[in-house]
C-alpha atoms as a PDB file:
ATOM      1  CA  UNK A   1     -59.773  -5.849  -7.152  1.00  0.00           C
ATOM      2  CA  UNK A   2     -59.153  -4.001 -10.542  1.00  0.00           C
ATOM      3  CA  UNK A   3     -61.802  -5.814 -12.158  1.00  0.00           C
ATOM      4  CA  UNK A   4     -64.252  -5.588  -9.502  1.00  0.00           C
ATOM      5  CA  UNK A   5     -63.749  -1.579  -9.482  1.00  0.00           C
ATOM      6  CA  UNK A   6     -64.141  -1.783 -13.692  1.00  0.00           C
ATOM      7  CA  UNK A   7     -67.332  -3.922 -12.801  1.00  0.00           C
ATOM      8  CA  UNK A   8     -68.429  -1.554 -10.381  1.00  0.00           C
ATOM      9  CA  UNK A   9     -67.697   1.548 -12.956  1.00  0.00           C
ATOM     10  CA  UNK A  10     -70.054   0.089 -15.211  1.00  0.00           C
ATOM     11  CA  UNK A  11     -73.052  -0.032 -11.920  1.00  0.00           C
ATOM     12  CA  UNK A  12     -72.475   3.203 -11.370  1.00  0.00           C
ATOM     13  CA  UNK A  13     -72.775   4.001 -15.203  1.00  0.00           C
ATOM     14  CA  UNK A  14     -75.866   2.834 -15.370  1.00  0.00           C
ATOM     15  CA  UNK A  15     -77.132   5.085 -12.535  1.00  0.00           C
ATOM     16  CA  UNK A  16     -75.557   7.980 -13.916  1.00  0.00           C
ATOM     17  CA  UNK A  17     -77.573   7.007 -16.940  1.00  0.00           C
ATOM     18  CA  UNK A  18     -80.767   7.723 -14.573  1.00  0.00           C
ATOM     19  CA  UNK A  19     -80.521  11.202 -14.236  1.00  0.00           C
ATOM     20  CA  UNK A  20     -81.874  13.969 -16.182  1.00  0.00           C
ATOM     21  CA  UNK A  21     -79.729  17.124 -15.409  1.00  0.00           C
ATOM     22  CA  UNK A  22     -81.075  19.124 -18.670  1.00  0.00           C
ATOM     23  CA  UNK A  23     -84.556  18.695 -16.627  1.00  0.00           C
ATOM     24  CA  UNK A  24     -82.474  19.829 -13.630  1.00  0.00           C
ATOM     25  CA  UNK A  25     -82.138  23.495 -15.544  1.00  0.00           C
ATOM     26  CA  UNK A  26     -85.645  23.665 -16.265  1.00  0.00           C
ATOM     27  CA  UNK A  27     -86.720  23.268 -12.678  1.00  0.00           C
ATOM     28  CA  UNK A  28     -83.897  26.592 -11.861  1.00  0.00           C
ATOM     29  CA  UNK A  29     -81.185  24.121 -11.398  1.00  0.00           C
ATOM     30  CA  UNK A  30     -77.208  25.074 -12.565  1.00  0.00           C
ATOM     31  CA  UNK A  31     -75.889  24.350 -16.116  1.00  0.00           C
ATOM     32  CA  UNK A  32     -72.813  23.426 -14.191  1.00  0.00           C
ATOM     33  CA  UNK A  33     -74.916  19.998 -13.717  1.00  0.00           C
ATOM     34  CA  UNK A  34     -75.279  19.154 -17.172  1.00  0.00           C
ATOM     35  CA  UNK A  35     -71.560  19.751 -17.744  1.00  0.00           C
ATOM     36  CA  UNK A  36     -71.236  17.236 -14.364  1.00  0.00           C
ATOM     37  CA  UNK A  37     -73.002  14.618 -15.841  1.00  0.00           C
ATOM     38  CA  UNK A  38     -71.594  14.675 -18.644  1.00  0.00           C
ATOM     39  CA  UNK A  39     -68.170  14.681 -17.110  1.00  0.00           C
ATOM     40  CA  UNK A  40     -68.906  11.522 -14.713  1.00  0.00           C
ATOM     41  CA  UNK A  41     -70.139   9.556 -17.438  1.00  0.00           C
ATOM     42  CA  UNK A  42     -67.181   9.819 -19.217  1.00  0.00           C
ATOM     43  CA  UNK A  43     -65.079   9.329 -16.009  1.00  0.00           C
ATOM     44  CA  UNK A  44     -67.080   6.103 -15.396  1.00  0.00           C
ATOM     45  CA  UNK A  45     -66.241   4.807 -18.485  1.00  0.00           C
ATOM     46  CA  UNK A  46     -62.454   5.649 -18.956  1.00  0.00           C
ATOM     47  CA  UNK A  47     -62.713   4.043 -15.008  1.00  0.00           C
ATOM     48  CA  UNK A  48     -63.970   1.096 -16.355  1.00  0.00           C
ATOM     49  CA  UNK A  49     -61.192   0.919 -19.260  1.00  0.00           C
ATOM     50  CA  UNK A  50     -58.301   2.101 -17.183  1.00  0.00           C
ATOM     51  CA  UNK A  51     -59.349  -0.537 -14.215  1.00  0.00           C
ATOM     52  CA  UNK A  52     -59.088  -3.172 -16.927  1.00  0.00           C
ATOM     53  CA  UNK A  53     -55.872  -1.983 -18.552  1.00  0.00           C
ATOM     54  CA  UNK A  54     -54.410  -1.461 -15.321  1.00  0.00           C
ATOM     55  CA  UNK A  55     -54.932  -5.442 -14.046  1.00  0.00           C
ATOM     56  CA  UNK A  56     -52.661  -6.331 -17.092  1.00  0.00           C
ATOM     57  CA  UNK A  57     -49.514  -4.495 -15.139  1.00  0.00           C
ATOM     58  CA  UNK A  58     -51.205  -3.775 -12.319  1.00  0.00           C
ATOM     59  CA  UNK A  59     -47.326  -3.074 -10.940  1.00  0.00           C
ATOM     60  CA  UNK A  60     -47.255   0.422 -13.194  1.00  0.00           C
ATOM     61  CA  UNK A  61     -47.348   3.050 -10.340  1.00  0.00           C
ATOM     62  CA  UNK A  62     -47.972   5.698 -13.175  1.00  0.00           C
ATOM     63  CA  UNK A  63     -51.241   3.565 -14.061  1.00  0.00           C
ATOM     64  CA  UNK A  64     -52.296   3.253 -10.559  1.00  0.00           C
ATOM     65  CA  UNK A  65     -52.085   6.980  -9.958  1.00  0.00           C
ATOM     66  CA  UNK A  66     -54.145   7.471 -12.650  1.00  0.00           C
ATOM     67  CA  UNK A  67     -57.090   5.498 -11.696  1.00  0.00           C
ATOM     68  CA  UNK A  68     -56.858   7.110  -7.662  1.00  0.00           C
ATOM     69  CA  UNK A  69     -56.882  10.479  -9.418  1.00  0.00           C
ATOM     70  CA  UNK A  70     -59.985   9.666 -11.748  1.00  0.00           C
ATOM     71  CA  UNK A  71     -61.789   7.805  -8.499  1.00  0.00           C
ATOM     72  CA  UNK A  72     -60.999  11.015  -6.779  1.00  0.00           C
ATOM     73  CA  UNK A  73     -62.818  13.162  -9.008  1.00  0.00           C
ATOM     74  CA  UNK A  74     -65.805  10.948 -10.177  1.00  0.00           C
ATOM     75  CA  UNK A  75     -66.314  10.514  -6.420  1.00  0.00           C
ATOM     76  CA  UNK A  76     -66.562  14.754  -5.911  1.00  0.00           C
ATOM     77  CA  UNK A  77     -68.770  15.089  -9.070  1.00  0.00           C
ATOM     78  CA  UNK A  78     -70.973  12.356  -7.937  1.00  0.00           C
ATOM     79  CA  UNK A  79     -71.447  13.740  -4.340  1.00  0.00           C
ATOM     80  CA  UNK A  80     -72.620  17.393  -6.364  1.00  0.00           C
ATOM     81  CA  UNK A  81     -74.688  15.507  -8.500  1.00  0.00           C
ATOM     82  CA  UNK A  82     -76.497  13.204  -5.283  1.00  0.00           C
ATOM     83  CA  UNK A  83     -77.484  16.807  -4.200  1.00  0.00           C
ATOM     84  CA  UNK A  84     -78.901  17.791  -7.384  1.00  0.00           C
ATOM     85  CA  UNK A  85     -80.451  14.785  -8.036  1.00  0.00           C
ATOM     86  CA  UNK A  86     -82.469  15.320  -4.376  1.00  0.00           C
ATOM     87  CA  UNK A  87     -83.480  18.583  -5.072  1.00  0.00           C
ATOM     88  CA  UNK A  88     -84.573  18.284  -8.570  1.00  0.00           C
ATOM     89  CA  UNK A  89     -85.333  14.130  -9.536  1.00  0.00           C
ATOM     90  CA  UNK A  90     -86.500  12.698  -6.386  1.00  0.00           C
ATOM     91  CA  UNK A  91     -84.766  11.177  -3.211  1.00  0.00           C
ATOM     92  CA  UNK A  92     -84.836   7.968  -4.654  1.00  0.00           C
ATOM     93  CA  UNK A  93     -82.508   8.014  -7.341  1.00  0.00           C
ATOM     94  CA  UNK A  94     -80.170  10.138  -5.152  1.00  0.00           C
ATOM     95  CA  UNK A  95     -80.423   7.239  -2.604  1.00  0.00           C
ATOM     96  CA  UNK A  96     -79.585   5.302  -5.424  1.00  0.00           C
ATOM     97  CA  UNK A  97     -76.384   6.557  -6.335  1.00  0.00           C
ATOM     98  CA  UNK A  98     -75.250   7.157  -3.260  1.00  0.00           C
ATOM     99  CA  UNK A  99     -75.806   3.290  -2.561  1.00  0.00           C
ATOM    100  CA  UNK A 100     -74.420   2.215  -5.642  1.00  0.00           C
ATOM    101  CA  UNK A 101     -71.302   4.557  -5.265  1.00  0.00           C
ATOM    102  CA  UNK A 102     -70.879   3.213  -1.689  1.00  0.00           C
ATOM    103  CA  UNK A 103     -70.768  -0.264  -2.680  1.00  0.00           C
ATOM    104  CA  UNK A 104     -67.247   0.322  -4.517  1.00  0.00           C
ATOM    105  CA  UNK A 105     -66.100   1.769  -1.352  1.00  0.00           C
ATOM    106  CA  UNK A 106     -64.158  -1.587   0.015  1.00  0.00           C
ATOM    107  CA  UNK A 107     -62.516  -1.771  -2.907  1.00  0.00           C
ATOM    108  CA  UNK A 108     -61.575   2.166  -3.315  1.00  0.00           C
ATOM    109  CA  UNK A 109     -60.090   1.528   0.058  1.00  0.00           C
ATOM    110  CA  UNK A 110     -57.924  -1.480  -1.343  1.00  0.00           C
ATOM    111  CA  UNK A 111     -56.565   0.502  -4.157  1.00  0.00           C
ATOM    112  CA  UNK A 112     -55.538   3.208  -1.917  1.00  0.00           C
ATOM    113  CA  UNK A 113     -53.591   1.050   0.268  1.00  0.00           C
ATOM    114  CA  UNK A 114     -52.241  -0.840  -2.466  1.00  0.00           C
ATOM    115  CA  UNK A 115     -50.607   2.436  -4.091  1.00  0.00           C
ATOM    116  CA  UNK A 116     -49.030   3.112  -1.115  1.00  0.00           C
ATOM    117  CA  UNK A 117     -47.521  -0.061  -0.617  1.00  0.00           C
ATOM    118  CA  UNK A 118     -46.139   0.164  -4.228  1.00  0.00           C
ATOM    119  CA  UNK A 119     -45.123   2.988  -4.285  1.00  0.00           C
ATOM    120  CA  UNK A 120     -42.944   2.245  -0.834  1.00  0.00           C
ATOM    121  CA  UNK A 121     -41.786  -0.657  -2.773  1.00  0.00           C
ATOM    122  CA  UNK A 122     -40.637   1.174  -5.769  1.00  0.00           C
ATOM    123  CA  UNK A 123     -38.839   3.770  -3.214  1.00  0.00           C
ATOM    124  CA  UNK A 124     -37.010   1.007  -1.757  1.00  0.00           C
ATOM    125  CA  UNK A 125     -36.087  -0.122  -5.192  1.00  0.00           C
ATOM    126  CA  UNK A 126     -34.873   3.143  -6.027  1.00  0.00           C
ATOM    127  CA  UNK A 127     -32.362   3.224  -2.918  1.00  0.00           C
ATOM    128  CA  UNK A 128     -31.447  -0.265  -3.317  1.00  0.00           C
ATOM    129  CA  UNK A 129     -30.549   0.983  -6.723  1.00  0.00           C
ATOM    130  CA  UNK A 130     -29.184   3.641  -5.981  1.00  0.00           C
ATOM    131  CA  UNK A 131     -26.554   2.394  -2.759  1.00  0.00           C
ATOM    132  CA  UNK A 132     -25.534  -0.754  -5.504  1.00  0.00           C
ATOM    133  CA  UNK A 133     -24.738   2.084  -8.206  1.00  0.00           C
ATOM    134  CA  UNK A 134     -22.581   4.054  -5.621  1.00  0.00           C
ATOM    135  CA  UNK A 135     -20.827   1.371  -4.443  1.00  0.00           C
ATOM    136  CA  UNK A 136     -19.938   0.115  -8.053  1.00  0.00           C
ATOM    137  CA  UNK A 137     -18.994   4.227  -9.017  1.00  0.00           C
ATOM    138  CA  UNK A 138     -16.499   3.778  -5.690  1.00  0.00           C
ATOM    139  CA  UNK A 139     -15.256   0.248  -7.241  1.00  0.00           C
ATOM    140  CA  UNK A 140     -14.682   1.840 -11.045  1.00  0.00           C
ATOM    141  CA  UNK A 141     -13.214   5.028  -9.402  1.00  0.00           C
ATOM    142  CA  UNK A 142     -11.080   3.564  -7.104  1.00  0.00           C
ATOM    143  CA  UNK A 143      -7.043   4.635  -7.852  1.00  0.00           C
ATOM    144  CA  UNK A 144      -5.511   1.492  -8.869  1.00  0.00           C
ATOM    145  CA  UNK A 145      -3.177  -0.252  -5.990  1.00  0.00           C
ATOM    146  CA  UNK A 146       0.638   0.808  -7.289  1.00  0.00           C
ATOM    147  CA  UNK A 147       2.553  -1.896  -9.286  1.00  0.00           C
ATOM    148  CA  UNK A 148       4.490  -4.030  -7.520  1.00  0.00           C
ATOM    149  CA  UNK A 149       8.493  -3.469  -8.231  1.00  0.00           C
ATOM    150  CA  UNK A 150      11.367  -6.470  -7.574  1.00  0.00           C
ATOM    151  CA  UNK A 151      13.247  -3.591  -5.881  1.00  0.00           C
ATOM    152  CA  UNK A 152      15.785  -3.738  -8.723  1.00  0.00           C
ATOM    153  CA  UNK A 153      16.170  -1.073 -11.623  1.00  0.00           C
ATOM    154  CA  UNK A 154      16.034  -1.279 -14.627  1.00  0.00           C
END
């Protein structure tokens, strides 16, 4: 699944690659487009990376977080930049990124459920932990039983 979404980083990479936002400006579009270009190209890439890095350990919840969080936001600047790219390229290459974004959905969906499930595995971890590390604190801290005496003194 990791691979297939750093795969998929580089499709959508080479859409990105498509659009002219500087043109954009000269046809009374917003700067802010340029700087969202810009922005998802370099979020498609470190996508790409981080996808691959990630499938190494793909049990580091840190990691996975991560690469939901960047997903998030490519997926908000590329929904700004499908409206730009109507307006001011053409429909087609907005119909084109949409598609190509869409066909990573599956997989988007994957990785969301699979950080949940981790990270309700790592919780349960954590209290297993936690109840085993009580229970040895109540072993260690236990008073020690009183020595036995033959009744006699000494």
């Amino acid at each position: 699944m990791l691979q297939e979404i750093s795969v998929h980083a580089g499709r959508v990479l080479a859409v990105l690659d498509q659009l002219d936002a500087p043109a954009w400006v000269s046809k009374g579009a917003s700067e802010t487009y340029v700087d969202q270009l810009d922005s998802s190209r370099q979020q498609a890439r470190a996508l790409g990376d981080e996808a691959k890095m990630l499938s190494r350990s793909p049990e580091k919840l840190s990691g996975s977080l991560q690469l939901f969080f960047r997903l998030e936001g490519l997926q908000n600047m590329i929904n700004s930049l499908q409206e730009g790219a109507r307006k001011y390229q053409g429909q087609q290459v907005a119909q084109a990124l949409a598609a190509v974004y869409g066909e990573g959905g599956a997989n988007r969906e994957r990785f969301r459920s699979y950080i949940v499930n981790l990270a309700a595995e790592r919780e349960h971890q954590f209290e297993v932990m936690d109840r085993e590390a009580q229970r040895c604190r109540g072993t260690f801290m236990a008073p020690a039983p009183p020595e036995k005496t033959s009744g006699r003194k000494k």
